[in-house]
N, C-alpha and C. Protein backbone atom coordinates (compact mmCIF):
# COMPACT_ATOMS: atom_id res chain seq x y z
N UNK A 1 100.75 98.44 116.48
CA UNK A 1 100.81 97.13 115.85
C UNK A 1 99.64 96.98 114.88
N UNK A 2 99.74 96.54 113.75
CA UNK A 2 98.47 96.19 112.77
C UNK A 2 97.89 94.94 113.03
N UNK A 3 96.59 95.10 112.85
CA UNK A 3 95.64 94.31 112.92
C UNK A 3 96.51 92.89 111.85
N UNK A 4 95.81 91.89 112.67
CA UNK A 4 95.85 90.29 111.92
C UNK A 4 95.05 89.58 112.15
N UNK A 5 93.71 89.36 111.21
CA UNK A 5 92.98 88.77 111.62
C UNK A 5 93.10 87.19 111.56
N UNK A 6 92.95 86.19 112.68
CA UNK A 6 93.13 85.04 112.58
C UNK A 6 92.58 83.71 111.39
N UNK A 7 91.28 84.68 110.59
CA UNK A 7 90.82 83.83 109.98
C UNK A 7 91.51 83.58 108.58
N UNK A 8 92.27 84.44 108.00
CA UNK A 8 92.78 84.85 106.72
C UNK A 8 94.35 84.44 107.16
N UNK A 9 94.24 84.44 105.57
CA UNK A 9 96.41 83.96 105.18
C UNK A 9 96.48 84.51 104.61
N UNK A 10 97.77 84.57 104.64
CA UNK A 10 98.55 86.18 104.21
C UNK A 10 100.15 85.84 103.56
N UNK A 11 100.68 87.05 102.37
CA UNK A 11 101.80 86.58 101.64
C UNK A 11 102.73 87.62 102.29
N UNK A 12 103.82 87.08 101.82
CA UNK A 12 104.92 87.99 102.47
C UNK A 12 104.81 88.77 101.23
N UNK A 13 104.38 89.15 100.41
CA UNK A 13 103.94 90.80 99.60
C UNK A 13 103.09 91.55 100.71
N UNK A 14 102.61 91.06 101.59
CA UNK A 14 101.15 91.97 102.52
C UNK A 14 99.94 92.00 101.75
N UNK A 15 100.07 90.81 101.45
CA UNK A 15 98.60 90.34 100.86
C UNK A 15 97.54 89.64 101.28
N UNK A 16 95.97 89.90 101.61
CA UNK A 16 95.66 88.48 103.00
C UNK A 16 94.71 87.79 101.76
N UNK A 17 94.33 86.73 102.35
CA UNK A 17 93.81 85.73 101.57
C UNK A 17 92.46 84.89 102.09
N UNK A 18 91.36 84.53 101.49
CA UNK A 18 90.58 84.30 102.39
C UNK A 18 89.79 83.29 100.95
N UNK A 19 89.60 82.15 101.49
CA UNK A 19 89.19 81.32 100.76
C UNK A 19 87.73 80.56 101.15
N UNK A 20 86.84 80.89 99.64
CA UNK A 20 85.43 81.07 100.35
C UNK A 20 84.84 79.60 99.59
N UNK A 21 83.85 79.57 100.19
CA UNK A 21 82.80 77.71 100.41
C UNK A 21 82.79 77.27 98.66
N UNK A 22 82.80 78.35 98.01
CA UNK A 22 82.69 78.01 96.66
C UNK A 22 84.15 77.91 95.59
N UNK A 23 85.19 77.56 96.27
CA UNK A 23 86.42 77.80 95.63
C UNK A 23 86.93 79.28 95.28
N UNK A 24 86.04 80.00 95.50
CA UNK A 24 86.95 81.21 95.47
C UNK A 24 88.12 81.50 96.25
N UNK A 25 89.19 82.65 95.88
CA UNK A 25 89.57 83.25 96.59
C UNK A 25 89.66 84.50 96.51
N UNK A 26 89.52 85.22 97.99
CA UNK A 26 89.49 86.53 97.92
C UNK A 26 90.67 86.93 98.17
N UNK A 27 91.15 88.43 97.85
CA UNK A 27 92.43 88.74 97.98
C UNK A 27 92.47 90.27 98.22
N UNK A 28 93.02 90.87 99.15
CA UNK A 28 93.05 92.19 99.50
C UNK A 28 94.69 92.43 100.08
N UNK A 29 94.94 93.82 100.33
CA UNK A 29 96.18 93.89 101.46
C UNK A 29 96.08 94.22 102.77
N UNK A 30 96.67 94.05 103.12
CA UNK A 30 96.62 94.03 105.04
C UNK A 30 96.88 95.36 105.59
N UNK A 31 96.41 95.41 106.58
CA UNK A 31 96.87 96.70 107.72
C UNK A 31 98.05 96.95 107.47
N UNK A 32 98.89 96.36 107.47
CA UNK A 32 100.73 96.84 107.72
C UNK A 32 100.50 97.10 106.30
N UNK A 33 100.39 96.93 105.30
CA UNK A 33 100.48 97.77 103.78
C UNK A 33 100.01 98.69 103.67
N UNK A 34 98.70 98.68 104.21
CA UNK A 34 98.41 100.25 103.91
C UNK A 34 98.86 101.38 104.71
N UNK A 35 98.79 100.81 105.97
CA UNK A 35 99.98 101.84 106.94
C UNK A 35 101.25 101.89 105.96
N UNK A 36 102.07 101.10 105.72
CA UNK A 36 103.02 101.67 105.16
C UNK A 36 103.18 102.37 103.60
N UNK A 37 102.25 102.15 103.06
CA UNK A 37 101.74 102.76 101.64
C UNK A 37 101.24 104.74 102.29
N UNK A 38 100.65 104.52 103.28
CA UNK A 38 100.39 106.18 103.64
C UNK A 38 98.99 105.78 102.36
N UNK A 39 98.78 106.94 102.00
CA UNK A 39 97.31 107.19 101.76
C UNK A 39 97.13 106.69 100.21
N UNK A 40 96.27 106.08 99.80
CA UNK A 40 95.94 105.13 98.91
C UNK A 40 95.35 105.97 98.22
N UNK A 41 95.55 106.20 96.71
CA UNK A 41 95.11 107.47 95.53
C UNK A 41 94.72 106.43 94.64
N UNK A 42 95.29 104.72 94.21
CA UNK A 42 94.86 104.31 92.67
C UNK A 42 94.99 103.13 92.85
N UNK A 43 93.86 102.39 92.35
CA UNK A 43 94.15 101.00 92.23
C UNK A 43 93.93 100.39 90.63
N UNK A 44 95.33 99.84 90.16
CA UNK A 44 95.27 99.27 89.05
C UNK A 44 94.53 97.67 88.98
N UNK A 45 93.84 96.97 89.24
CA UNK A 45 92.92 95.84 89.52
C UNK A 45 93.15 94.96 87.97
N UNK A 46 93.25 93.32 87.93
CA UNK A 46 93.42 92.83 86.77
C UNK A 46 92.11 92.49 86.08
N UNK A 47 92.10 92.35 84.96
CA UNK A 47 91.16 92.13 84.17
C UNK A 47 90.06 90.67 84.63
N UNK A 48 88.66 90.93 84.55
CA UNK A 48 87.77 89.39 84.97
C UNK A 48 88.55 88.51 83.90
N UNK A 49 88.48 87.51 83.98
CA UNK A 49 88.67 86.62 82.35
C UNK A 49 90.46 85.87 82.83
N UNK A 50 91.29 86.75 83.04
CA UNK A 50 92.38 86.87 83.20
C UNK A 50 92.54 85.39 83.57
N UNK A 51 93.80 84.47 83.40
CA UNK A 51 94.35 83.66 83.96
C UNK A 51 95.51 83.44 84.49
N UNK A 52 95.58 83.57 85.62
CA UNK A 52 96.76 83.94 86.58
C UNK A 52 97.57 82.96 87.40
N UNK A 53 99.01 82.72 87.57
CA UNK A 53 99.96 82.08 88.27
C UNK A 53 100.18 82.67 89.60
N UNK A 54 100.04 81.85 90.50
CA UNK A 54 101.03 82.14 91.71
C UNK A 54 102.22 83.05 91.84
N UNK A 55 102.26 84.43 92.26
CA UNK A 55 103.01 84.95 92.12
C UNK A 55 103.20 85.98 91.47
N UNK A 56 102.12 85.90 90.03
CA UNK A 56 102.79 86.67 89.45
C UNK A 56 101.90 88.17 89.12
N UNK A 57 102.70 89.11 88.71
CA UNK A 57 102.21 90.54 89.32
C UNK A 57 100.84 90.60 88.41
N UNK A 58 99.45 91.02 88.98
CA UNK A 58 98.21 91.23 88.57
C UNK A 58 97.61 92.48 88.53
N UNK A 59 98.31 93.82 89.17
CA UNK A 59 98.08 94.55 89.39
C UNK A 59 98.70 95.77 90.05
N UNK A 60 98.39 96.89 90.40
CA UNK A 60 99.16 98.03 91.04
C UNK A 60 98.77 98.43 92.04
N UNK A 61 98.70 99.00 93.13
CA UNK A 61 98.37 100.05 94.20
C UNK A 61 99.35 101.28 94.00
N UNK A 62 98.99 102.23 94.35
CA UNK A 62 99.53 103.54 94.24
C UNK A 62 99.23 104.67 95.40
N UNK A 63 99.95 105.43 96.18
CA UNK A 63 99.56 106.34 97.52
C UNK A 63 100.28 107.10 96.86
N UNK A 64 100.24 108.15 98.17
CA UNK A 64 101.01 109.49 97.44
C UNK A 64 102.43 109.31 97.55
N UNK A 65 103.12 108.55 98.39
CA UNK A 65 104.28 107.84 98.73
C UNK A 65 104.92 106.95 97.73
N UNK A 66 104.18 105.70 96.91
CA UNK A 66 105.05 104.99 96.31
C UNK A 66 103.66 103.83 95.44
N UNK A 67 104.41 103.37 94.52
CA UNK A 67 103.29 102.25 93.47
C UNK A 67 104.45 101.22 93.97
N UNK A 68 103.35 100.11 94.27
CA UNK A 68 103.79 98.83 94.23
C UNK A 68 102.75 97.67 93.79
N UNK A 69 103.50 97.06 93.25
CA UNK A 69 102.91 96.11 92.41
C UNK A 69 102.13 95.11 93.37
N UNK A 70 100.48 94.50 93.42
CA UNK A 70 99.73 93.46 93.39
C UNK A 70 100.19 92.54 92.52
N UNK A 71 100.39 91.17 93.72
CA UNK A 71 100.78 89.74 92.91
C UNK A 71 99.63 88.67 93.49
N UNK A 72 99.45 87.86 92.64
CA UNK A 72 98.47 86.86 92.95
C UNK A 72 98.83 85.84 93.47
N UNK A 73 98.34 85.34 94.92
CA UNK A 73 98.80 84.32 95.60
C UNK A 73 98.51 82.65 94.97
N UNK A 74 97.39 82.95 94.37
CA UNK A 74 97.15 81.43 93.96
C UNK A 74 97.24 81.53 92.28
N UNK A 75 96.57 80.23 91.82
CA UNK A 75 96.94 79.84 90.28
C UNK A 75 95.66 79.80 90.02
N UNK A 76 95.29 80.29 88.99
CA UNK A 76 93.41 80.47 88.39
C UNK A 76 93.35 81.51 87.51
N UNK A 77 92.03 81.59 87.75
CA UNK A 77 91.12 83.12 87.11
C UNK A 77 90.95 83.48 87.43
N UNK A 78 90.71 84.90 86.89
CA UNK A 78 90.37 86.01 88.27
C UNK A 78 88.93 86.36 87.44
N UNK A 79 87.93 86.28 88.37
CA UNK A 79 86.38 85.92 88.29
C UNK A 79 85.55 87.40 88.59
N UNK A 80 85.87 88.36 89.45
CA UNK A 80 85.52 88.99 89.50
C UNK A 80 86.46 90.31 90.45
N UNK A 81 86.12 91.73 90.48
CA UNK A 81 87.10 92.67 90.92
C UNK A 81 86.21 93.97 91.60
N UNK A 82 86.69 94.29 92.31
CA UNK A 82 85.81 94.83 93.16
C UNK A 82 86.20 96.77 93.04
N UNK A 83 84.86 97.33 92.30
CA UNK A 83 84.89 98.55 91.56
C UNK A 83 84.74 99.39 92.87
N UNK A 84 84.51 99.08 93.58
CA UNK A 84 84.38 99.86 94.76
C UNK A 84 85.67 100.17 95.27
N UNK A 85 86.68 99.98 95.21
CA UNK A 85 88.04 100.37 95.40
C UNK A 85 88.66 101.22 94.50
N UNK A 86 88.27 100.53 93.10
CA UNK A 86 89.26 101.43 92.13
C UNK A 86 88.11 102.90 91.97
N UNK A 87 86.94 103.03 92.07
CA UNK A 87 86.24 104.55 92.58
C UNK A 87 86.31 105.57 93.71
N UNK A 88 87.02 104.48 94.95
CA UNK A 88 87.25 104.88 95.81
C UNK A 88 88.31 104.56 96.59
N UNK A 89 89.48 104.55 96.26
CA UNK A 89 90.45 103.62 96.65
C UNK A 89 91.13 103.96 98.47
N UNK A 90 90.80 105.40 98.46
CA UNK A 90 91.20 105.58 100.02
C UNK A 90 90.11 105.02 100.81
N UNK A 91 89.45 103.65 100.81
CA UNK A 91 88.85 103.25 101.68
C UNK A 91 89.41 101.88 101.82
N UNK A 92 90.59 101.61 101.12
CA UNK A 92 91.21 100.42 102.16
C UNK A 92 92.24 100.81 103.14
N UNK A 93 92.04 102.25 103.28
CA UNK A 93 93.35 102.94 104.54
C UNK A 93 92.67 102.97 105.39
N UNK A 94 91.08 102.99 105.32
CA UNK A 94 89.98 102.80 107.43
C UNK A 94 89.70 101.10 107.03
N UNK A 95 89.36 100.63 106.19
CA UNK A 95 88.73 99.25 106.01
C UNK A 95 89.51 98.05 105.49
N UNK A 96 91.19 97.90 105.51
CA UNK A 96 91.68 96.82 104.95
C UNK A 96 91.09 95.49 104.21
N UNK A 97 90.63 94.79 105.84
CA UNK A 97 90.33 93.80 105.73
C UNK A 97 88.31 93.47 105.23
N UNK A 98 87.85 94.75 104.75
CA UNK A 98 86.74 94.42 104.57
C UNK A 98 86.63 94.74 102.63
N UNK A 99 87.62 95.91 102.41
CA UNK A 99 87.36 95.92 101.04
C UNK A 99 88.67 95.41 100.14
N UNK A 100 88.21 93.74 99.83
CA UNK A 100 88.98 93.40 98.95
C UNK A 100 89.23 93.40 97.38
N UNK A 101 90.15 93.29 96.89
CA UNK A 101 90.41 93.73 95.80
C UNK A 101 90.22 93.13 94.31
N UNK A 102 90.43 91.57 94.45
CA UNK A 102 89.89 91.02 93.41
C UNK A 102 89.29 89.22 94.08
N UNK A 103 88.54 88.13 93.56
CA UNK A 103 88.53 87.49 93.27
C UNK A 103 89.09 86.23 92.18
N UNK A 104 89.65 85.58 92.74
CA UNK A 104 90.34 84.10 91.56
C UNK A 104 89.89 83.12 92.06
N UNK A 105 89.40 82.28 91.20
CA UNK A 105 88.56 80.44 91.01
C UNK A 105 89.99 80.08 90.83
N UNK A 106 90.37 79.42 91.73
CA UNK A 106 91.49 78.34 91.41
C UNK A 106 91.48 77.27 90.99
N UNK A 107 92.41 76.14 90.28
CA UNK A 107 92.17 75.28 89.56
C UNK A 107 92.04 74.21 90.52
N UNK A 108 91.31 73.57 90.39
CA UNK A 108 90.94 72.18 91.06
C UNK A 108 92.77 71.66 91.43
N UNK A 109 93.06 71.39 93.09
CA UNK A 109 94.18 71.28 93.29
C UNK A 109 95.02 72.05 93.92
N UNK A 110 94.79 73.50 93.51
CA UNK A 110 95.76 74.31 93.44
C UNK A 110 95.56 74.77 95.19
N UNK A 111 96.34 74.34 96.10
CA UNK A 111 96.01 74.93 97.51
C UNK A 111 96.47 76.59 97.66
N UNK A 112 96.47 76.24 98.95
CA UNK A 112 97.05 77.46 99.40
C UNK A 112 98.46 77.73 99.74
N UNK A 113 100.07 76.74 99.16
CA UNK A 113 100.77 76.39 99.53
C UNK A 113 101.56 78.08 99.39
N UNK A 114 102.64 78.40 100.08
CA UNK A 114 103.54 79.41 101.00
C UNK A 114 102.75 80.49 101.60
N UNK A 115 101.32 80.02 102.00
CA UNK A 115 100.95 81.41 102.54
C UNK A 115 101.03 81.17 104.13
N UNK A 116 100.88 82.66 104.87
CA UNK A 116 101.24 82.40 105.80
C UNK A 116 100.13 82.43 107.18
N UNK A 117 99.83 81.47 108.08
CA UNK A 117 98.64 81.89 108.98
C UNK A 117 99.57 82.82 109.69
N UNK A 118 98.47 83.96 110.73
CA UNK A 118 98.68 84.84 111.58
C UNK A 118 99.35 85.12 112.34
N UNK A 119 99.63 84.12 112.87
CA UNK A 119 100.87 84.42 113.84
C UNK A 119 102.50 84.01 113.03
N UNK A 120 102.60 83.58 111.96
CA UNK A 120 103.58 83.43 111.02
C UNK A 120 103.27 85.21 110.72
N UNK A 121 102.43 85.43 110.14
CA UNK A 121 102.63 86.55 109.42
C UNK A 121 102.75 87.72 110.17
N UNK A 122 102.30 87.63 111.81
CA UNK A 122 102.87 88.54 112.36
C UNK A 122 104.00 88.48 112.92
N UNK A 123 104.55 87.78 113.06
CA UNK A 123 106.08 87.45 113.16
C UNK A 123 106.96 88.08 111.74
N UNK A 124 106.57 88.04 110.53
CA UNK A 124 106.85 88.53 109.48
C UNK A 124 107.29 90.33 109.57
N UNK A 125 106.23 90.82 110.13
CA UNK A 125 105.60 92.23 110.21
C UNK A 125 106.44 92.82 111.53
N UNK A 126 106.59 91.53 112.45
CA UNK A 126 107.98 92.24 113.23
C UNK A 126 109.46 92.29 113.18
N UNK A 127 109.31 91.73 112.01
CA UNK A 127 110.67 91.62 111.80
C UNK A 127 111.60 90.26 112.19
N UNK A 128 110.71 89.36 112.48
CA UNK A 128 111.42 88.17 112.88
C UNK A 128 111.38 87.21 112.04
């Protein structure tokens, strides 16, 4: 079974979400993605500056298995991106939940609406 940590929300892409004291949000993928991605070779990461919709695709992951597209859960900017992945990207297959992938400042307003807490999202991950 993959890890779910209780403090973070999570999209039905397998995306978790973690929203910090200063309006940020952080954004990485979860245990069950990278287990099912198999071994993580490339991360395409979106540009700082960028202004981004709910939803819509920001980026790539790539394993030796398959590329699937990174989508952004909230509505903002994306403020900052974390180079430590795209230099080293097979370290979100031991560390999911510690090396995330980008940062977005959301717009004053903009919640956290269809994401899912933990036990929603592991219910997701079993198939229910």
């Amino acid at each position: 079974m993959s890890q779910v940590p209780t403090h973070l929300r999570y999209t039905e892409d397998h995306e978790w979400v973690e929203t910090g004291t200063d309006g940020t949000v952080t954004v990485g993928i979860t245990d069950h993605a990278q287990k099912n991605l198999g071994d993580i070779v490339f991360f395409e990461l979106p540009e700082v500056g960028r202004k981004v919709e709910v939803g819509e695709a920001v980026g790539v992951v790539e394993s030796v298995k398959a590329a699937s597209d990174l989508f952004c859960p909230v509505t903002g900017e994306i403020v900052q991106i974390n180079d430590e992945v795209t230099d080293d990207p097979e370290t979100v297959n031991s560390e999911p939940y510690e090396m995330w992938l980008f940062k977005v400042r959301t717009k004053s307003g903009a919640g956290s609406n269809g994401l899912l807490d933990a036990k929603a999202y592991e219910k997701l991950i079993a198939g229910g």
